[in-house]
Protein backbone atom coordinates (compact mmCIF):
# COMPACT_ATOMS: atom_id res chain seq x y z
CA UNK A 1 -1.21 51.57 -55.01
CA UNK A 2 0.94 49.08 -53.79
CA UNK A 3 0.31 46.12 -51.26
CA UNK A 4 2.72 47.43 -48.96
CA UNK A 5 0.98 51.21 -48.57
CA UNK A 6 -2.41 49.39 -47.33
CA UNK A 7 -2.84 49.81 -43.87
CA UNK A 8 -3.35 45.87 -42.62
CA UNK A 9 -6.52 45.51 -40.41
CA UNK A 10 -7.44 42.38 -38.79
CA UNK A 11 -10.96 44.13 -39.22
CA UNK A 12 -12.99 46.36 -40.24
CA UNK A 13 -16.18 47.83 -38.68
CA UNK A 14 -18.69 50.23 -40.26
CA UNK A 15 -22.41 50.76 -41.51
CA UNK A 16 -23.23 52.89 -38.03
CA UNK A 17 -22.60 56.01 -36.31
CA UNK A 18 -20.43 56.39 -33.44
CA UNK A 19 -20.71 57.90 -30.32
CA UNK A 20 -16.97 58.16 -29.37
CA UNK A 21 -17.43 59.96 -25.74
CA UNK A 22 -14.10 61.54 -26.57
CA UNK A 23 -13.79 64.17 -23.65
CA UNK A 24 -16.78 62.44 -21.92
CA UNK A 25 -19.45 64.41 -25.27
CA UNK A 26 -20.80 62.39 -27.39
CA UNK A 27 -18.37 63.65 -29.83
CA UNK A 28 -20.16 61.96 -33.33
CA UNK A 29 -18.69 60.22 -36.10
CA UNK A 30 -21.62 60.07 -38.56
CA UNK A 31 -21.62 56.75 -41.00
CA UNK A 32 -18.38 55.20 -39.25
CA UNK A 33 -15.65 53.01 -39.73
CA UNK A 34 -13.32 51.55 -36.74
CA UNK A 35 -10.06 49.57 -37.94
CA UNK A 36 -9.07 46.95 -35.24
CA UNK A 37 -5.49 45.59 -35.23
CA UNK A 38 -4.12 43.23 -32.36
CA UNK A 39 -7.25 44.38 -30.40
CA UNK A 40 -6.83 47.78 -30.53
CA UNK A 41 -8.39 50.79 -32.69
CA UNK A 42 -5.83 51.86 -35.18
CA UNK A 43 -8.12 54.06 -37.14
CA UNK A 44 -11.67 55.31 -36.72
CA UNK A 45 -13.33 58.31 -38.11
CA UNK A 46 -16.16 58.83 -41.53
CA UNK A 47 -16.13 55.86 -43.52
CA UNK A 48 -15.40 57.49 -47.05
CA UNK A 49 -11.80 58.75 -45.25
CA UNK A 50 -10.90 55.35 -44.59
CA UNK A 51 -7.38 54.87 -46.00
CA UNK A 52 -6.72 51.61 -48.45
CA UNK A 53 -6.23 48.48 -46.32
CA UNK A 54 -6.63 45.15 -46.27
CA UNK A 55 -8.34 43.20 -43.24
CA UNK A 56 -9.30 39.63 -42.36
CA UNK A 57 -13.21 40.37 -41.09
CA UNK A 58 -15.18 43.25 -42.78
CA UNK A 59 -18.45 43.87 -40.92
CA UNK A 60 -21.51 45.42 -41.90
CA UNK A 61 -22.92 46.80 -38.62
CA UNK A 62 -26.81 47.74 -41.40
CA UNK A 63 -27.07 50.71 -38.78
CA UNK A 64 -27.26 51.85 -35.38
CA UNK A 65 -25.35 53.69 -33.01
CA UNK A 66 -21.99 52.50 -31.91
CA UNK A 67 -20.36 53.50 -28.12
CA UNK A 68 -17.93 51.95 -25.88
CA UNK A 69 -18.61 48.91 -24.29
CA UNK A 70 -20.45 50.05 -21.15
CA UNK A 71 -18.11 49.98 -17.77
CA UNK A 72 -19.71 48.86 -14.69
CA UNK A 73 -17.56 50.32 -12.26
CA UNK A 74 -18.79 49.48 -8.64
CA UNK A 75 -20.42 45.83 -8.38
CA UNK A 76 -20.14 43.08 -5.50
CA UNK A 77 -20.89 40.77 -7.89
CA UNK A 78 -19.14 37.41 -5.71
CA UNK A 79 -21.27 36.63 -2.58
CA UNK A 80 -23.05 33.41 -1.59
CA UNK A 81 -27.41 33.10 -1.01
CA UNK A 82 -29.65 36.34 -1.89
CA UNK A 83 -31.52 38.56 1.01
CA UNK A 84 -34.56 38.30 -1.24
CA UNK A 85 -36.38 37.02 1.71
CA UNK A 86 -34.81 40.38 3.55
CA UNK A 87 -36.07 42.29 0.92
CA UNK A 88 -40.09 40.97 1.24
CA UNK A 89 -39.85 41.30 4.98
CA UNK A 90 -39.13 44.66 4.90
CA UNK A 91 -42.13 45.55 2.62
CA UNK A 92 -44.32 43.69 5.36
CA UNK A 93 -43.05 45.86 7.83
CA UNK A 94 -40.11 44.13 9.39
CA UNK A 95 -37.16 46.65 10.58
CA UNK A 96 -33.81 46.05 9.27
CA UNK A 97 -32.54 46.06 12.86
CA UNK A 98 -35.09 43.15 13.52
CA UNK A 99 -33.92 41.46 10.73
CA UNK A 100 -30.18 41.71 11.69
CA UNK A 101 -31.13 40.32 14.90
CA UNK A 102 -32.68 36.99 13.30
CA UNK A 103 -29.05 36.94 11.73
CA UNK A 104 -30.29 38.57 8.72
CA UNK A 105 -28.36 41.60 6.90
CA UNK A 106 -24.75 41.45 5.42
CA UNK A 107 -23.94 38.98 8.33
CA UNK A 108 -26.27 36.26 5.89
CA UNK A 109 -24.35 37.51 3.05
CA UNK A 110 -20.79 36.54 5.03
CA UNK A 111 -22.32 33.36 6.72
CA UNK A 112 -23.27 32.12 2.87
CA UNK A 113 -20.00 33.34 1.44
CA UNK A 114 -18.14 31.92 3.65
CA UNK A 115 -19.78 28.74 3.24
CA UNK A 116 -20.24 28.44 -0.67
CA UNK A 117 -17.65 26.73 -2.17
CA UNK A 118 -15.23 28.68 -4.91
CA UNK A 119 -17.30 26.81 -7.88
CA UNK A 120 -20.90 27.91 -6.63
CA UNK A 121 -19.42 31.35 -6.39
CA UNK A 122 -18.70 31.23 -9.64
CA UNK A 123 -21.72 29.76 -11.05
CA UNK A 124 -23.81 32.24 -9.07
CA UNK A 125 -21.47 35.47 -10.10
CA UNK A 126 -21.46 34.27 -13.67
CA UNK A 127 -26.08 34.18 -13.77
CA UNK A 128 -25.70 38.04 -12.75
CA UNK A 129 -22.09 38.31 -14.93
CA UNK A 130 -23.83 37.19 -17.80
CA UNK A 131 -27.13 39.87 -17.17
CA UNK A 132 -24.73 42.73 -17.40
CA UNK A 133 -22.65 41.17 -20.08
CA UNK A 134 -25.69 41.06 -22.07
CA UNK A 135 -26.84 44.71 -21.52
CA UNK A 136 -23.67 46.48 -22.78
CA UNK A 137 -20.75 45.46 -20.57
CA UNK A 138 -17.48 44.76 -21.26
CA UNK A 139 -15.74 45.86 -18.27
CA UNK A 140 -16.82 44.85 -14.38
CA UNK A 141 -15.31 46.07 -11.54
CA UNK A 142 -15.58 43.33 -8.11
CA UNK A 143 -14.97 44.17 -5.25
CA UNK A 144 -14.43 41.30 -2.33
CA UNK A 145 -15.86 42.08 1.11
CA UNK A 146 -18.48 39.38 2.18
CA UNK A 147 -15.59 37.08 3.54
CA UNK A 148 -13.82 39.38 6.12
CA UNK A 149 -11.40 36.89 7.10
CA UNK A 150 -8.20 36.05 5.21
CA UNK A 151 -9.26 32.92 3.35
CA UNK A 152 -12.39 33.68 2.69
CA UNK A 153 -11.45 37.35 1.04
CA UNK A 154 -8.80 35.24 -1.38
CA UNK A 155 -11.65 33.18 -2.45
CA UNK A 156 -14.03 35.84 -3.58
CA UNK A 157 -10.68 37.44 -5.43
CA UNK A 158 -9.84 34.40 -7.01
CA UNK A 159 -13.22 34.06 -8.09
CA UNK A 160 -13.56 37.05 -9.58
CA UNK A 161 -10.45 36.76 -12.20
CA UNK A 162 -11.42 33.00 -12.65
CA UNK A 163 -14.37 35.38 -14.33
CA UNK A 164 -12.25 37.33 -15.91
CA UNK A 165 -9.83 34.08 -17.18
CA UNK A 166 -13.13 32.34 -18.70
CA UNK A 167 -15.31 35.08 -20.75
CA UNK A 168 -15.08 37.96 -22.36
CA UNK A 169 -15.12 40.69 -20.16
CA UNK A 170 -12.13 42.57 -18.10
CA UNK A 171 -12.83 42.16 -14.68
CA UNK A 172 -10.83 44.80 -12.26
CA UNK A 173 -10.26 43.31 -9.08
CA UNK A 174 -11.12 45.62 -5.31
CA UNK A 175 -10.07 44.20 -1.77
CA UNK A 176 -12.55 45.49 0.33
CA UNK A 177 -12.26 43.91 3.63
CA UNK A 178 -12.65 46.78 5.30
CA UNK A 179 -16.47 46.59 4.54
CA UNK A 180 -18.25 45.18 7.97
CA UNK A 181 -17.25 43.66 11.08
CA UNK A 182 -16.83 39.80 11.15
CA UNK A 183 -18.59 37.64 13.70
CA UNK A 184 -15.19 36.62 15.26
CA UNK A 185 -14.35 40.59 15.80
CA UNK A 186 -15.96 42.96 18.64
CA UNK A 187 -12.83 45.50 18.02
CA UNK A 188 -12.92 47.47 15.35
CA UNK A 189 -9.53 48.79 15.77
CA UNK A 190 -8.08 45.23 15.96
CA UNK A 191 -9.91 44.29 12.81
CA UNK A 192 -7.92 46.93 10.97
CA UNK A 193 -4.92 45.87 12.44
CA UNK A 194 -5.59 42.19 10.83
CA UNK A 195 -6.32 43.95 7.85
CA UNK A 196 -3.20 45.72 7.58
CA UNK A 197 -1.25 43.15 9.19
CA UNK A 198 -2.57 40.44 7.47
CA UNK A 199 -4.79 40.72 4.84
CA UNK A 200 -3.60 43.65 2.52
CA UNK A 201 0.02 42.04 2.25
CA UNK A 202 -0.93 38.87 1.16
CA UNK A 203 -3.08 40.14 -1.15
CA UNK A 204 -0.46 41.94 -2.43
CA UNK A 205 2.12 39.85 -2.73
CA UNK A 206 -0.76 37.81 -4.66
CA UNK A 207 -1.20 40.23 -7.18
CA UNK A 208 -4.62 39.25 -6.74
CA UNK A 209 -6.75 42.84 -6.31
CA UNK A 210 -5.97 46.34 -8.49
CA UNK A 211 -7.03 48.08 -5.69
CA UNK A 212 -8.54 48.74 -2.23
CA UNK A 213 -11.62 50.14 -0.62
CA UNK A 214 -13.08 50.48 2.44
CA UNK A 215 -16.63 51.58 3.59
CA UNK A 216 -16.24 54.95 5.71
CA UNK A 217 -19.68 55.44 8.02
CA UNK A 218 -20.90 55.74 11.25
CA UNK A 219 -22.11 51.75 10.96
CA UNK A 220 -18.92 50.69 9.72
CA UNK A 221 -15.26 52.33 10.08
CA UNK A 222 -14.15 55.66 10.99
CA UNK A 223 -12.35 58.41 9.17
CA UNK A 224 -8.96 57.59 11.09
CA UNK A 225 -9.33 53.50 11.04
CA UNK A 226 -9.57 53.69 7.27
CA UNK A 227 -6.81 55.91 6.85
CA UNK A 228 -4.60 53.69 8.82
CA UNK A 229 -5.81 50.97 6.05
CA UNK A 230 -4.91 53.46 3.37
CA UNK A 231 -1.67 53.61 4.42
CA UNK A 232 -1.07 50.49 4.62
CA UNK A 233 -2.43 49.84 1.07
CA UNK A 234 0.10 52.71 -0.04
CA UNK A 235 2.69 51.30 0.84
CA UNK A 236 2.06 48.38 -0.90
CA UNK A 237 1.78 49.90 -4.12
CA UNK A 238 -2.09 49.36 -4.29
CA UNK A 239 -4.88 52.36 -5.39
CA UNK A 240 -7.84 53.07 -3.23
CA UNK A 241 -11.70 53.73 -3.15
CA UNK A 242 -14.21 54.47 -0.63
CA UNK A 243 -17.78 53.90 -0.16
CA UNK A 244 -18.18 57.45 1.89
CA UNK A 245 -20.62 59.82 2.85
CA UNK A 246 -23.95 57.67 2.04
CA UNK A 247 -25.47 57.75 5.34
CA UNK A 248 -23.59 61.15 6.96
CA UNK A 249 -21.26 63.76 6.79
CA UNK A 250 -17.99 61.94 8.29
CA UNK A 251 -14.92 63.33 6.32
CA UNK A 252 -14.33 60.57 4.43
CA UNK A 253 -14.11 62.01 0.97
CA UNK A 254 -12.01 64.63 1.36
CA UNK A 255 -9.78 61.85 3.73
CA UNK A 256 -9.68 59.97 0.73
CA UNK A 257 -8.94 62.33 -1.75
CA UNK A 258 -5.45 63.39 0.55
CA UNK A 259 -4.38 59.53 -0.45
CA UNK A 260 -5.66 60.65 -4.13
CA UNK A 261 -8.02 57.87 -4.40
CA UNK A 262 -9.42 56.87 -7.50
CA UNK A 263 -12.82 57.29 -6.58
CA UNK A 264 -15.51 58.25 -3.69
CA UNK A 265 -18.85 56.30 -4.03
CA UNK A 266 -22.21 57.28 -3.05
CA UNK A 267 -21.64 60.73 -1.78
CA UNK A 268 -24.94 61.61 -1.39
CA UNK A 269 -23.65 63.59 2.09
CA UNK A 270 -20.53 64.99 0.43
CA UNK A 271 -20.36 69.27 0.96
CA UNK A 272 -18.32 71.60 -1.52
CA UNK A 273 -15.25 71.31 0.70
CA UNK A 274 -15.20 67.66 -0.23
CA UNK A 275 -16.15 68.23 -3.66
CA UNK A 276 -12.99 70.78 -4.39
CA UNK A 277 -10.95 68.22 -2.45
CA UNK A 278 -11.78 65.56 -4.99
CA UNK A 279 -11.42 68.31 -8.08
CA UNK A 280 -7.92 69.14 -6.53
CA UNK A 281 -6.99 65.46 -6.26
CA UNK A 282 -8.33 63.86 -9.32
CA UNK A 283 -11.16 61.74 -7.37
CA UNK A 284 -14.21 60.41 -9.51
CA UNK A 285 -17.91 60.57 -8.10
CA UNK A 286 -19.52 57.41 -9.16
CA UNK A 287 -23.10 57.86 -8.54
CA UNK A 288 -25.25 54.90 -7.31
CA UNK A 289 -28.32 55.60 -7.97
CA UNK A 290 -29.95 51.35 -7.89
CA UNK A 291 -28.85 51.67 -3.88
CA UNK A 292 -30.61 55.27 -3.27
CA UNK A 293 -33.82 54.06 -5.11
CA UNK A 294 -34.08 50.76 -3.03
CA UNK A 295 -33.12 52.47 0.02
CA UNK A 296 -35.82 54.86 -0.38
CA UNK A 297 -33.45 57.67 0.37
CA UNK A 298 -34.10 61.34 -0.18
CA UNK A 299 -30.41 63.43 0.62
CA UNK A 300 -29.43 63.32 -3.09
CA UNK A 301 -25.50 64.13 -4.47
CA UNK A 302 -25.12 67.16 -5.15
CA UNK A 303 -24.69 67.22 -8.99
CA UNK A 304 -24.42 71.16 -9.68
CA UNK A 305 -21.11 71.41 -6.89
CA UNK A 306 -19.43 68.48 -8.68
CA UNK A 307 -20.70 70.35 -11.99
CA UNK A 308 -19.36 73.39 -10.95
CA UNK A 309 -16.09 72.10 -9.98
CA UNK A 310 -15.53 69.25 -12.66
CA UNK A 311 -16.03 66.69 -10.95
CA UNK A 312 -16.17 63.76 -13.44
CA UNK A 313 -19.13 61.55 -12.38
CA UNK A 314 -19.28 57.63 -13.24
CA UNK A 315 -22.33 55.41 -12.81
CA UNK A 316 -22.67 51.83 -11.35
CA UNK A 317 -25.01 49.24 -10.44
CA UNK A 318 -23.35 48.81 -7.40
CA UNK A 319 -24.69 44.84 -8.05
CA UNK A 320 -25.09 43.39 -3.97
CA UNK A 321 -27.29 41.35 -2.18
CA UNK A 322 -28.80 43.95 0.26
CA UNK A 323 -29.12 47.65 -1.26
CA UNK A 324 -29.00 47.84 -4.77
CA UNK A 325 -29.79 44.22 -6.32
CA UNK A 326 -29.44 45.84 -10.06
CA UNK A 327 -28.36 43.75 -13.15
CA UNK A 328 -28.97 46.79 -15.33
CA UNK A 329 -26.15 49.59 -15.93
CA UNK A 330 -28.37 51.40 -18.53
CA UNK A 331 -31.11 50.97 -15.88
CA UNK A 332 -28.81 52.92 -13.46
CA UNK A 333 -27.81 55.48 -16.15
CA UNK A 334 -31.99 56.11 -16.58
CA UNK A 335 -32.21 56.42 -13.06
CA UNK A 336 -29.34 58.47 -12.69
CA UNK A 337 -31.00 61.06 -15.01
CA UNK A 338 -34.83 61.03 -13.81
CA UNK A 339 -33.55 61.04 -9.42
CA UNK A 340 -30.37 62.87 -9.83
CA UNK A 341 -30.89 65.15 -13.04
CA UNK A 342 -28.01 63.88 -14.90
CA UNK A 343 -28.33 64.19 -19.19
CA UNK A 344 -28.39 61.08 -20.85
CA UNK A 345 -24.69 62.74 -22.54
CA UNK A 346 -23.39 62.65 -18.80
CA UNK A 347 -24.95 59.45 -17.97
CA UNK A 348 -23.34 57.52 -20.86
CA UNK A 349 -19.99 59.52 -20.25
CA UNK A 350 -20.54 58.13 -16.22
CA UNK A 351 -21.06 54.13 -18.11
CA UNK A 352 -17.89 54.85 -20.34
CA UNK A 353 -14.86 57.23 -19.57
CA UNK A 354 -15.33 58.54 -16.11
CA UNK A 355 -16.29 54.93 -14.73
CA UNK A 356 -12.45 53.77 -16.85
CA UNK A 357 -11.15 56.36 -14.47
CA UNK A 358 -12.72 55.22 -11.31
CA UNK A 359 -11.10 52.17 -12.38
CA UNK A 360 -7.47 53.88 -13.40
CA UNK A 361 -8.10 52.29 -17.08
CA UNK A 362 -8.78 55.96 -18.85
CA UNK A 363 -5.96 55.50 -20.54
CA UNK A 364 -7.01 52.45 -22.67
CA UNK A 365 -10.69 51.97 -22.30
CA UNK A 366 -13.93 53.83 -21.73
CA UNK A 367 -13.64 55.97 -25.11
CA UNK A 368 -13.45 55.66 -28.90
CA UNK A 369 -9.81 56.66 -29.89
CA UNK A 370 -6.99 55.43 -31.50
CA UNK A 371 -4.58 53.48 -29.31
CA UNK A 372 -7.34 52.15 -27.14
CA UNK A 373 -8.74 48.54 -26.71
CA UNK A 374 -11.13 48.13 -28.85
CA UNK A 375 -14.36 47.51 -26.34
CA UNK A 376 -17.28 48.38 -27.96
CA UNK A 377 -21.22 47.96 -28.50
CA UNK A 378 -23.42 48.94 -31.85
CA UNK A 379 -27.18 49.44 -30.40
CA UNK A 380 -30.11 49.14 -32.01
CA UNK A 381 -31.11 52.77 -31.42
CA UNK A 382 -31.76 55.92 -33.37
CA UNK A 383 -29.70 58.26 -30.75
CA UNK A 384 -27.36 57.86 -28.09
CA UNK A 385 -30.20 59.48 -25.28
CA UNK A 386 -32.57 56.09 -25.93
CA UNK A 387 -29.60 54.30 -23.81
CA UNK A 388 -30.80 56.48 -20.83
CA UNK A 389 -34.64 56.53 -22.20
CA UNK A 390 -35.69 52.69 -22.40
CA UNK A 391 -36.17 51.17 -19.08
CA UNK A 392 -34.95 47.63 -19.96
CA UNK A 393 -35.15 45.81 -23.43
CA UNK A 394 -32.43 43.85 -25.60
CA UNK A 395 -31.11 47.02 -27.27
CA UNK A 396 -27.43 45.41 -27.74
CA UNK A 397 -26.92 44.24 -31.73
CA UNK A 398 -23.39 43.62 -31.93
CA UNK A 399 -21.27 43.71 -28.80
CA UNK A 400 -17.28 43.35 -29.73
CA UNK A 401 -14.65 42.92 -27.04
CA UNK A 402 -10.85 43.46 -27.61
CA UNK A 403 -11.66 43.44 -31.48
CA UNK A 404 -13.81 40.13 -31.57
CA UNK A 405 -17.47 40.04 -31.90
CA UNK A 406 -18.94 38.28 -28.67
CA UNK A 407 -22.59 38.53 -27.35
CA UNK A 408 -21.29 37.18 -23.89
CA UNK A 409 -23.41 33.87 -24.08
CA UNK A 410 -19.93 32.17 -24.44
CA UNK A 411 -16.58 31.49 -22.52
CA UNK A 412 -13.61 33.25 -24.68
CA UNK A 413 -12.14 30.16 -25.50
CA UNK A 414 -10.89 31.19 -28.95
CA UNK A 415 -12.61 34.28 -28.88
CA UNK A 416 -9.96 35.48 -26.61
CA UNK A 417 -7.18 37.62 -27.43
CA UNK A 418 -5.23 37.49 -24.22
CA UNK A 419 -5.06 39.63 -21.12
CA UNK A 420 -3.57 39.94 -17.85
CA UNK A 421 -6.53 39.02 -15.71
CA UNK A 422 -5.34 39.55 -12.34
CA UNK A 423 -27.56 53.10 6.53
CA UNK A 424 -27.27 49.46 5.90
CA UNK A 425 -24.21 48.60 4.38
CA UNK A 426 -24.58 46.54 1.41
């Protein structure tokens, strides 16, 4: 055989099985190999069909299971302070309403973003980056929303892709401004009118978010003011999200679904009209199961509707201050199967491929296939189910992102490959 009929690898992976979640199965490649060129997988299937090649690395994975790097696809990861305080009042008997009135609640969470400079954002985002990072992650989703004003939204984007820039992890960018009311508003229908007026254009002509959400409930915005911020976001090119139906039955799914949003979050309220609406439209479910356990909620999704229709269904911490403080996404993906019946097969498909389609990245990341960026994690596990069994432990042995081995401890410097980094409400 000649040099030129090798297939060139800049390397070579193998000594595990893989879990490819082709399809969102499991889909198993027993005793594995994965060929990584430019940071993609060029080949992957049983290691004795492995073609000739020649590679730079060869690694020896000495067993395991392999998966794609875990996607964390709804986090508010940027915000200044903690509610911890909040938190221990409530459990000595302290009403959330009492609490907001001290100036407590997501108005502490905007006061302290607000005030935190772009440097302590990062440094705080980066201690809970870093958690996730080091449980599986190589793909975060932020979402802005604790600055409600112009400047202050900018900051939390910037500091989310200075994130991005600086370790080895893709962070996906989400305006969210339409999350609360600011301090400076009493007019919620002049809010979104500064939103659309002001805010969504400049972050648009910023390239600075991937996409927009908005938080549809009776203690936030209505069906019709987040539709006019929809449009708005349309028209300037940008995808959206919604936080809907966590709290009541409001419309905002199936509203959301007519703009063929990339996902509805929460859900719990969500009724088989919505559900075919999002089947119809291509709309993921990501479940949040870390803000339903702390909330102490009992409406759950309905899981056999968006079964029954095909609903794909991601997972995410939903990472905040207020509701769901959870640095864990195979935490969530337990959780998700022991409060909202989910198979540990559907809760790794709702950590992996469905959570790259909430995201729009399906195409490239989220499963084990040819073509895609090579994101992925070899655990120290006997199965794929022990990723939804264990609650907690260091079950990561190798994690590789875009092609390079990385554990996450470290800023990419050379690691780096390049990329384009651009109730109560939470």
């Amino acid at each position: 055989m000649t040099r030129d009929s090798l297939i060139t690898l800049d390397s070579v992976w193998r000594g595990a099985h893989v879990a490819t979640m082709k399809g969102g199965q499991y889909s198993i490649i027993e005793n594995a190999a994965i060929g990584v060129r430019g940071g993609r997988i060029v080949w992957i299937g049983k290691a004795h069909d492995l073609p000739a090649y020649q590679t730079q690395h060869e690694h020896d994975l000495g067993g395991g299971w392999i998966t794609p790097g875990l996607i964390d696809c709804h986090t508010h990861l940027v915000f200044g302070g903690n509610r911890a305080g909040e938190f221990e009042q409530r459990l000595n008997g302290v009403s959330y309403q009492d609490i907001a009135k001290q100036g407590g609640g997501i108005a502490s969470s905007v006061r302290a973003t607000r005030e935190a400079s772009e440097a302590e954002l990062v440094a705080s985002a980066l201690r809970r980056l870093k958690s996730l990072m080091a449980d599986g992650v190589t793909t975060v989703e932020i979402k802005s929303g604790y600055g409600l004003s112009l400047d202050s939204e900018l900051k939390m984007l910037r500091v989310a892709g200075k994130l991005g820039d600086e370790w080895p992890v893709t962070i996906k960018r989400t305006c969210l401004a339409a999350h609360a009311m600011p301090p400076e508003f009493d007019d919620k229908d002049a809010y979104i009118d500064y939103l659309c007026e002001k805010v969504l254009p400049k972050v648009a002509q910023l390239g600075m978010a991937d996409a927009v959400d908005a938080f549809c409930e009776g203690i936030a915005f209505s069906t019709e003011q987040v539709a006019r911020y929809f449009r708005t976001a349309e028209s300037l090119g940008l995808p959206v999200k919604i936080h809907a139906e966590q709290l009541s039955s409001l419309g905002g799914t199936a509203m959301a679904s007519s703009f063929k949003a990339l996902s509805a979050d929460h859900i719990e309220f969500i009724e088989e009209s919505d559900v075919k609406a999002m089947a119809e439209s291509g709309t993921v479910a990501v479940l949040l199961p870390g803000a339903f356990f702390t909330l102490k909620e009992t409406q759950r999704p309905p899981i056999a509707l968006l079964r029954q229709y095909g609903v794909p269904m991601a997972i995410a911490t939903d990472a905040n201050p207020g509701t769901s403080p959870a640095l864990s996404l195979r935490l969530m993906m337990n959780m998700a199967c022991t409060l909202f019946a989910l198979t540990p097969e559907e809760a790794l498909a709702g950590a992996t491929i469905h959570a790259a389609k909430a995201l729009g990245m399906a195409d490239s990341h989220g499963s084990l296939e040819i073509g895609k960026v090579a994101d992925f994690v070899c655990w120290q596990v006997d199965s794929p189910g022990e990723l939804s069994y264990w609650l907690g432990g260091d079950l990561v042995k190798t994690r590789v992102y875009e092609g390079k081995q990385s554990d996450g401890k470290n800023s990419q410097g050379s690691n780096r490959l390049g990329k384009n980094s651009q109730g109560e409400p939470a």
